[in-house]
PDB file of N, CA and C in Angstrom:
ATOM      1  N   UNK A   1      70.157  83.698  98.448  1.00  0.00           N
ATOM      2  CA  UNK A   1      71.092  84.755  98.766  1.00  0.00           C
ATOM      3  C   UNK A   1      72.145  84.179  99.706  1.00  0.00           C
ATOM      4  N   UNK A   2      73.783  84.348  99.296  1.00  0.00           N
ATOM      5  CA  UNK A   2      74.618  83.901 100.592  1.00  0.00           C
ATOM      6  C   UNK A   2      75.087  85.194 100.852  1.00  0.00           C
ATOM      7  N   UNK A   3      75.529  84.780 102.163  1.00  0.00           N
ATOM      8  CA  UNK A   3      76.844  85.761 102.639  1.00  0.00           C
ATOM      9  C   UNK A   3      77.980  85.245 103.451  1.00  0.00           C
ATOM     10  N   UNK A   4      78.581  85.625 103.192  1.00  0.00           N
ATOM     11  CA  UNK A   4      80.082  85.477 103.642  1.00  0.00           C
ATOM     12  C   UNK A   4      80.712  85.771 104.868  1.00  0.00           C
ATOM     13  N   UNK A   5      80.433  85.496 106.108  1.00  0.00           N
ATOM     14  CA  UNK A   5      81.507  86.452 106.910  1.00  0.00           C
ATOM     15  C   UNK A   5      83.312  85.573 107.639  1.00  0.00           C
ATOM     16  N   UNK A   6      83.920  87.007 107.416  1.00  0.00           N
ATOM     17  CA  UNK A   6      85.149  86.255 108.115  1.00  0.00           C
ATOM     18  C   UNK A   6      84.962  86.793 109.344  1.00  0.00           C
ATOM     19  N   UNK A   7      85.902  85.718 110.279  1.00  0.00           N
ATOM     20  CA  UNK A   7      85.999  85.945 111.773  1.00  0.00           C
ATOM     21  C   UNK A   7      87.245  85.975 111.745  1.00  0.00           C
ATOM     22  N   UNK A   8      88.357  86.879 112.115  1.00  0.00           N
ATOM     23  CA  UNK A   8      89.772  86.921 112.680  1.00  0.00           C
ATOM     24  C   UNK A   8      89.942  87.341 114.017  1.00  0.00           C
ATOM     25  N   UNK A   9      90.633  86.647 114.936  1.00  0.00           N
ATOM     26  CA  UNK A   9      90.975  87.151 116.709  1.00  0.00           C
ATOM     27  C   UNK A   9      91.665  88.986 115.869  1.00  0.00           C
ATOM     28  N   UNK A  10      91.462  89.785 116.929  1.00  0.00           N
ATOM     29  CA  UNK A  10      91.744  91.166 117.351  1.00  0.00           C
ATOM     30  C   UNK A  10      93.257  91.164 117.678  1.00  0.00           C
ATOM     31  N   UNK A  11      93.841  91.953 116.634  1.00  0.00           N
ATOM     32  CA  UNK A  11      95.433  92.550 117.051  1.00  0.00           C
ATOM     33  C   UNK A  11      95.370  92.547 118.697  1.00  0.00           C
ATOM     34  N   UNK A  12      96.840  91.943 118.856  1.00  0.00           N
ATOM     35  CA  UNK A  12      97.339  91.718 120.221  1.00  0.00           C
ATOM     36  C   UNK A  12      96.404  90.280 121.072  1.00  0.00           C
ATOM     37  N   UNK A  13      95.260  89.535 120.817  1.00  0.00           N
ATOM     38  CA  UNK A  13      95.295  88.720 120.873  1.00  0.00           C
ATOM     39  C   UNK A  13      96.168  87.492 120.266  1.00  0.00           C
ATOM     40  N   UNK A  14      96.494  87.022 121.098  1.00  0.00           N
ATOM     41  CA  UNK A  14      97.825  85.628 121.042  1.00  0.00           C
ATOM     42  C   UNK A  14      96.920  84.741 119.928  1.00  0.00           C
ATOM     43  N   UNK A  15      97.719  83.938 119.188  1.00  0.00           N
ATOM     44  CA  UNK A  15      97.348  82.931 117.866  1.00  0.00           C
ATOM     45  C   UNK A  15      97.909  81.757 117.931  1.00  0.00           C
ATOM     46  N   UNK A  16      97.519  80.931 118.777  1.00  0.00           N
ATOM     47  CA  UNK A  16      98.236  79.689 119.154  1.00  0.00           C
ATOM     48  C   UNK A  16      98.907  78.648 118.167  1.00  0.00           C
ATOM     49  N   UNK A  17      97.169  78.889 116.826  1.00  0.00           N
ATOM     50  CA  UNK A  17      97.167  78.240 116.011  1.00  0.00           C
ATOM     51  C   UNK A  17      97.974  78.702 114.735  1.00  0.00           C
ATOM     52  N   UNK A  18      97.803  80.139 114.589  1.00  0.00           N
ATOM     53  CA  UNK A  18      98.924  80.558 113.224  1.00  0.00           C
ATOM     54  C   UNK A  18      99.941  80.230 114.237  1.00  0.00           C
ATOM     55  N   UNK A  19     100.810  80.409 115.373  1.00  0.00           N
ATOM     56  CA  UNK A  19     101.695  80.375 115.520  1.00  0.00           C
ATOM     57  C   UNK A  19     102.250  78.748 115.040  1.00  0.00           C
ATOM     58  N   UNK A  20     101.779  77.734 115.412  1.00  0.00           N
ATOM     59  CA  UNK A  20     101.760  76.393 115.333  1.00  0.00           C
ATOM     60  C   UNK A  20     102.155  76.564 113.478  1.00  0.00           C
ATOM     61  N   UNK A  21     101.021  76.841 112.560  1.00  0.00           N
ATOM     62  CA  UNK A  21     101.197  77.217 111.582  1.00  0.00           C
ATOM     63  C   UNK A  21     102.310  77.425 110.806  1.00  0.00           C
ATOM     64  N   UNK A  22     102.926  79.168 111.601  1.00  0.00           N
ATOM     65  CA  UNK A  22     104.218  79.751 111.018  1.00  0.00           C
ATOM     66  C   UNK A  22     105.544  78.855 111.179  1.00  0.00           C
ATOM     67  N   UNK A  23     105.117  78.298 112.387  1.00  0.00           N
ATOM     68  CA  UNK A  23     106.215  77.141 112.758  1.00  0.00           C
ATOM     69  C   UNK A  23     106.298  76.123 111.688  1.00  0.00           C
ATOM     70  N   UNK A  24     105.459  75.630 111.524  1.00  0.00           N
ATOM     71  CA  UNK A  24     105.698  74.087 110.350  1.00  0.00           C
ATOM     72  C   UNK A  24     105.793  74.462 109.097  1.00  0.00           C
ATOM     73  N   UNK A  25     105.716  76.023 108.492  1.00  0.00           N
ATOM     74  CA  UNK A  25     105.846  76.476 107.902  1.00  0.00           C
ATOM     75  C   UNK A  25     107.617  75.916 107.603  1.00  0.00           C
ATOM     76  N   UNK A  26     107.634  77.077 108.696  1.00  0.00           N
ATOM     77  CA  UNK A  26     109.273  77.181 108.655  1.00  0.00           C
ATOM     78  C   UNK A  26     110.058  75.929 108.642  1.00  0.00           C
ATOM     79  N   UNK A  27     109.881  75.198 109.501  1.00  0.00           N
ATOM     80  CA  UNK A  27     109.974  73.838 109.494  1.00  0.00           C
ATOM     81  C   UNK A  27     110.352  73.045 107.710  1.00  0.00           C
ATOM     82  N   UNK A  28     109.156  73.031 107.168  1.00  0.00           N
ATOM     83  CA  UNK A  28     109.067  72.694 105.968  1.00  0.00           C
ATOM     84  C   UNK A  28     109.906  73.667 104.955  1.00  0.00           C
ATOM     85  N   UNK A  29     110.947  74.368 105.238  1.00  0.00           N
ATOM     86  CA  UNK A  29     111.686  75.438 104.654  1.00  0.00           C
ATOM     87  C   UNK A  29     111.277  76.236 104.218  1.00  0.00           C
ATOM     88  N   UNK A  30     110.020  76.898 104.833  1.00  0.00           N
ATOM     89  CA  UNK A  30     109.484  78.272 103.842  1.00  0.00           C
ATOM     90  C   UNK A  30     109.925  79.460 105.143  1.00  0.00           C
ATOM     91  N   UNK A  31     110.940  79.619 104.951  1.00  0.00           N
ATOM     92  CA  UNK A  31     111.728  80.626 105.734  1.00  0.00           C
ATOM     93  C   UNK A  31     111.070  81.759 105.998  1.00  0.00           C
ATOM     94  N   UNK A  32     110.675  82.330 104.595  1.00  0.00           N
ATOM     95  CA  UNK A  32     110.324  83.870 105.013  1.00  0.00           C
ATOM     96  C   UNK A  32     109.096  84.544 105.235  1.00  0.00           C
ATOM     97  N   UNK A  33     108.229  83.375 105.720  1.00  0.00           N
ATOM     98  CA  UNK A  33     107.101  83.287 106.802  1.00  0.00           C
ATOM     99  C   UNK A  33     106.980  83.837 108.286  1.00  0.00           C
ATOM    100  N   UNK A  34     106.925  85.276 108.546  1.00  0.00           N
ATOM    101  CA  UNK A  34     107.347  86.148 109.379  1.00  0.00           C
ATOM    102  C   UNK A  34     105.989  85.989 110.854  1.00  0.00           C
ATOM    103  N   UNK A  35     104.803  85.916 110.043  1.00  0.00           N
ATOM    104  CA  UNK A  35     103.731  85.573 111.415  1.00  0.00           C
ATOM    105  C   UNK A  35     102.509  84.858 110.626  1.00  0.00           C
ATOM    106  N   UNK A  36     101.915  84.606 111.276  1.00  0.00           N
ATOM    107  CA  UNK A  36     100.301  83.955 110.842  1.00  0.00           C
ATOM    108  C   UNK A  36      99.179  84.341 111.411  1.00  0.00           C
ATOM    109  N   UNK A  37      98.403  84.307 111.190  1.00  0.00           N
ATOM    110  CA  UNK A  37      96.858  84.869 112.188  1.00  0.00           C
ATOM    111  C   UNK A  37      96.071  84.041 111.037  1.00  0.00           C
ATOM    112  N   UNK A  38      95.345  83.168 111.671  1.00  0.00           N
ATOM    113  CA  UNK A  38      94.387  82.270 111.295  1.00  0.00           C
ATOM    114  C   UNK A  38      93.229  82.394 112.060  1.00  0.00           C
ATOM    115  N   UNK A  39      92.037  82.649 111.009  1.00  0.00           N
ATOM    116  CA  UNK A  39      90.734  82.920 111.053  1.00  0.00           C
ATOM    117  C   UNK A  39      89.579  81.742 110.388  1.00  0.00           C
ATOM    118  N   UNK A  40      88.367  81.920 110.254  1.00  0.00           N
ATOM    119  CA  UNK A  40      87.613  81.412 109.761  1.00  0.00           C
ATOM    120  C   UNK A  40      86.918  81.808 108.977  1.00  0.00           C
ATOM    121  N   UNK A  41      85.996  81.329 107.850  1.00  0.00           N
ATOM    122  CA  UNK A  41      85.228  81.399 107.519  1.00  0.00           C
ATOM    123  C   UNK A  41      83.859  80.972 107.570  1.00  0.00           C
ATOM    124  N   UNK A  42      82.535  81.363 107.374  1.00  0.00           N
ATOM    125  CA  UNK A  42      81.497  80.994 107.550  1.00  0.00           C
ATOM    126  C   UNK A  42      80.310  81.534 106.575  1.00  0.00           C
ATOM    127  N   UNK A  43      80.275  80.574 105.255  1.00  0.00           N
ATOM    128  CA  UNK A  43      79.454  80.635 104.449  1.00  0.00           C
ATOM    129  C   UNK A  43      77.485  80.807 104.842  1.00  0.00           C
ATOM    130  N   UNK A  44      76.899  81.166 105.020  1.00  0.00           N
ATOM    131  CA  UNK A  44      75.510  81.444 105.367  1.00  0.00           C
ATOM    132  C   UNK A  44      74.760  81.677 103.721  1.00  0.00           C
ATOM    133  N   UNK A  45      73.838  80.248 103.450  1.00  0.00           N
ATOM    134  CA  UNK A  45      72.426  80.130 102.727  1.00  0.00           C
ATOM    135  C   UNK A  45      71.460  80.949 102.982  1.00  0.00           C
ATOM    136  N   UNK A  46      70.865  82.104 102.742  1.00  0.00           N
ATOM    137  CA  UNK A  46      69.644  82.420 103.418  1.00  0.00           C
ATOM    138  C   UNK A  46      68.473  83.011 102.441  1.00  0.00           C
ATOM    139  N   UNK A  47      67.107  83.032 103.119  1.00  0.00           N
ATOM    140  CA  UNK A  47      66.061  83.833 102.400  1.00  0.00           C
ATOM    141  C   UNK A  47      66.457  84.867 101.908  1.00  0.00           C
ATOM    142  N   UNK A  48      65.775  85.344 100.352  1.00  0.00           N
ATOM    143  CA  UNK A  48      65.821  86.493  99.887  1.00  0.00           C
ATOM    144  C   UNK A  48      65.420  87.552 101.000  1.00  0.00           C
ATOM    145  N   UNK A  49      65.280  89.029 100.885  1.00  0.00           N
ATOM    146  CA  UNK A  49      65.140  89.862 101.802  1.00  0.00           C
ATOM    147  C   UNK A  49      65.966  89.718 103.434  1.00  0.00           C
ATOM    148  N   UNK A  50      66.738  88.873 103.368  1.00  0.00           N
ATOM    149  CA  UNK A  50      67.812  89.328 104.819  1.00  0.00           C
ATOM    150  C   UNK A  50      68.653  90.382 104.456  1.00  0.00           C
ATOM    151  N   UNK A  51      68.837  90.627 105.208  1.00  0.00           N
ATOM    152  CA  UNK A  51      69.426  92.314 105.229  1.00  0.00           C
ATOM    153  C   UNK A  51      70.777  92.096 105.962  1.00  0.00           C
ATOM    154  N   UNK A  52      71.894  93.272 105.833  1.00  0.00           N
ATOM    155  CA  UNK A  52      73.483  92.817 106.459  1.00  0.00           C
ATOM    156  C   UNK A  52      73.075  92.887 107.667  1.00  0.00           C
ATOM    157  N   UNK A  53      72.703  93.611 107.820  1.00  0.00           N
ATOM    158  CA  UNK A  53      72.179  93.707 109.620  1.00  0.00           C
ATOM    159  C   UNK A  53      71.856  92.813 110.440  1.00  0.00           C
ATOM    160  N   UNK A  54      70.927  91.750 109.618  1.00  0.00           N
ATOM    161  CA  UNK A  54      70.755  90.952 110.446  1.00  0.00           C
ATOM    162  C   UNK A  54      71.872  89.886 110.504  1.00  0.00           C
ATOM    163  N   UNK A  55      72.568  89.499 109.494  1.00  0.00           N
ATOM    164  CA  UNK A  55      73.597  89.198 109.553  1.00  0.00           C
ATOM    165  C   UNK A  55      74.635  89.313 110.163  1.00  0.00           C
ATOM    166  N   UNK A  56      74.586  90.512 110.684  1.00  0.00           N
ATOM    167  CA  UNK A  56      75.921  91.275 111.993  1.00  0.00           C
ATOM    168  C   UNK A  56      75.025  91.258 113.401  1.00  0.00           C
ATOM    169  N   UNK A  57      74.041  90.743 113.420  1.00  0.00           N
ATOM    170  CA  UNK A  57      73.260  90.623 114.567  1.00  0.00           C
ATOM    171  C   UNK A  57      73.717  89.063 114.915  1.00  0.00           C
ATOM    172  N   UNK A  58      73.285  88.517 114.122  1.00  0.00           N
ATOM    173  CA  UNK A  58      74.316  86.926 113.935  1.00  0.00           C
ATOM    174  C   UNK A  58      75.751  86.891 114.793  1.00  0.00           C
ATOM    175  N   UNK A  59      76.180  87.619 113.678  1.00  0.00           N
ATOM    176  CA  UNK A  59      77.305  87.777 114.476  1.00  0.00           C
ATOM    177  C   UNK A  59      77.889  88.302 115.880  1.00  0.00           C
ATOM    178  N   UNK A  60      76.983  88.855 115.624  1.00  0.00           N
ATOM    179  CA  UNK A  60      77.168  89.491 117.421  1.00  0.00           C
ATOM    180  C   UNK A  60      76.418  88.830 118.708  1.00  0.00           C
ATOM    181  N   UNK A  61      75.534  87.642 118.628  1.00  0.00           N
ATOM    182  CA  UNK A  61      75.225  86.701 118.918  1.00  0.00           C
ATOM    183  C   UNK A  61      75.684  85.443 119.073  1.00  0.00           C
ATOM    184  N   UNK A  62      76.259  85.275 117.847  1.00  0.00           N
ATOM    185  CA  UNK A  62      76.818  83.886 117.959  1.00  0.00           C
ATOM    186  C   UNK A  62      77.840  83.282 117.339  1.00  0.00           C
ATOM    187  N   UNK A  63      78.494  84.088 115.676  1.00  0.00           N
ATOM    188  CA  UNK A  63      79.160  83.412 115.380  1.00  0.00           C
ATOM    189  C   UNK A  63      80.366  83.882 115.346  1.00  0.00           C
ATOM    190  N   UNK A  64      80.382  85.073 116.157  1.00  0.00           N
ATOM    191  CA  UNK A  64      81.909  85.949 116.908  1.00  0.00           C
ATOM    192  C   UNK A  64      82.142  86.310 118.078  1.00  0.00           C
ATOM    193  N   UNK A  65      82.799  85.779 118.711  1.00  0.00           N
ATOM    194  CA  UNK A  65      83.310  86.181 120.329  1.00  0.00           C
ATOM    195  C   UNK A  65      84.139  87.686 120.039  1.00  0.00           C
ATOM    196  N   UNK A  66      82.542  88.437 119.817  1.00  0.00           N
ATOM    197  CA  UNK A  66      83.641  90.053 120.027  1.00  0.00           C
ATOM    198  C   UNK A  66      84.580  90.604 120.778  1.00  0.00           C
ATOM    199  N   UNK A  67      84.532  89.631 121.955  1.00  0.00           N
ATOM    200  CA  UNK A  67      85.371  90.325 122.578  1.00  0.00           C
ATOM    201  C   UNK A  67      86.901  90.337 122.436  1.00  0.00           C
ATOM    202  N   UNK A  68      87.065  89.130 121.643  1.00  0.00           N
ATOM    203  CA  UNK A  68      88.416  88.677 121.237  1.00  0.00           C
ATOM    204  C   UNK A  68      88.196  88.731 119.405  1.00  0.00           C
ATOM    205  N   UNK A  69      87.415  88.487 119.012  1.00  0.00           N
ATOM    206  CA  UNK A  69      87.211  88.292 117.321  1.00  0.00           C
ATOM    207  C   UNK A  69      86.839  90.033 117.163  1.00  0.00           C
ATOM    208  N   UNK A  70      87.291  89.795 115.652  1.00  0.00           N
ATOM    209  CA  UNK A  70      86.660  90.900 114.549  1.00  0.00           C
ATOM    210  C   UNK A  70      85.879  89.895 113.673  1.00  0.00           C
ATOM    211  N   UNK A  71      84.950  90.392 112.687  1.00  0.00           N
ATOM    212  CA  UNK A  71      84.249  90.140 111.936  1.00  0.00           C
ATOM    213  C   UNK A  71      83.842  90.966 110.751  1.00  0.00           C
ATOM    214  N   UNK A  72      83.802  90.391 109.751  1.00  0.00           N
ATOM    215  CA  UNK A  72      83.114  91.371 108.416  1.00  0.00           C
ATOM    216  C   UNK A  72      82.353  90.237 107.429  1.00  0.00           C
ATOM    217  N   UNK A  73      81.609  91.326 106.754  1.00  0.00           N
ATOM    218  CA  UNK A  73      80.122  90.719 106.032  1.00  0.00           C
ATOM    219  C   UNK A  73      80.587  91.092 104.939  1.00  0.00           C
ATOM    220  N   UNK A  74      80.473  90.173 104.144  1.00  0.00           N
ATOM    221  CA  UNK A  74      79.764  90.299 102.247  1.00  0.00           C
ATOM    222  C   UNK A  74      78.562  89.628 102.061  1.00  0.00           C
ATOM    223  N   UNK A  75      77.638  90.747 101.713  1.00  0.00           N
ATOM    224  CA  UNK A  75      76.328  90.025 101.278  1.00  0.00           C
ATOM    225  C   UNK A  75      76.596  89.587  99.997  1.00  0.00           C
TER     226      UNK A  75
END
């Protein structure tokens, strides 16, 4: 069984890295590249019978700094 979760920083947290991003974007002439927000992904292998829950327990442990990240699950 996998699951999927993305991690994106929380509206109004600063994006150092899309910003860097939108820049070389533009740079490289793709003009109408207005902002960026760059996130991650994190593929998870696991035993049959895990449940999303525990999966967002994960996450809320360790593989999202809630206080600045959002997060979402696809089992």
């Amino acid at each position: 069984m996998k699951a999927r979760v993305h991690v994106m920083l929380k509206d109004g947290v600063l994006d150092p890295q899309g910003e860097a991003v939108r820049h070389a974007l533009g740079s490289l002439g793709f003009s109408g590249v207005q902002g960026v927000r760059q996130g991650k992904v994190i593929e998870l292998d696991l035993a049959e019978g895990t449940d999303e829950a525990t999966v967002k327990e994960m996450c809320e442990k360790l593989l999202a700094n809630t206080v600045i990240e959002s997060y979402s699950v696809e089992m």
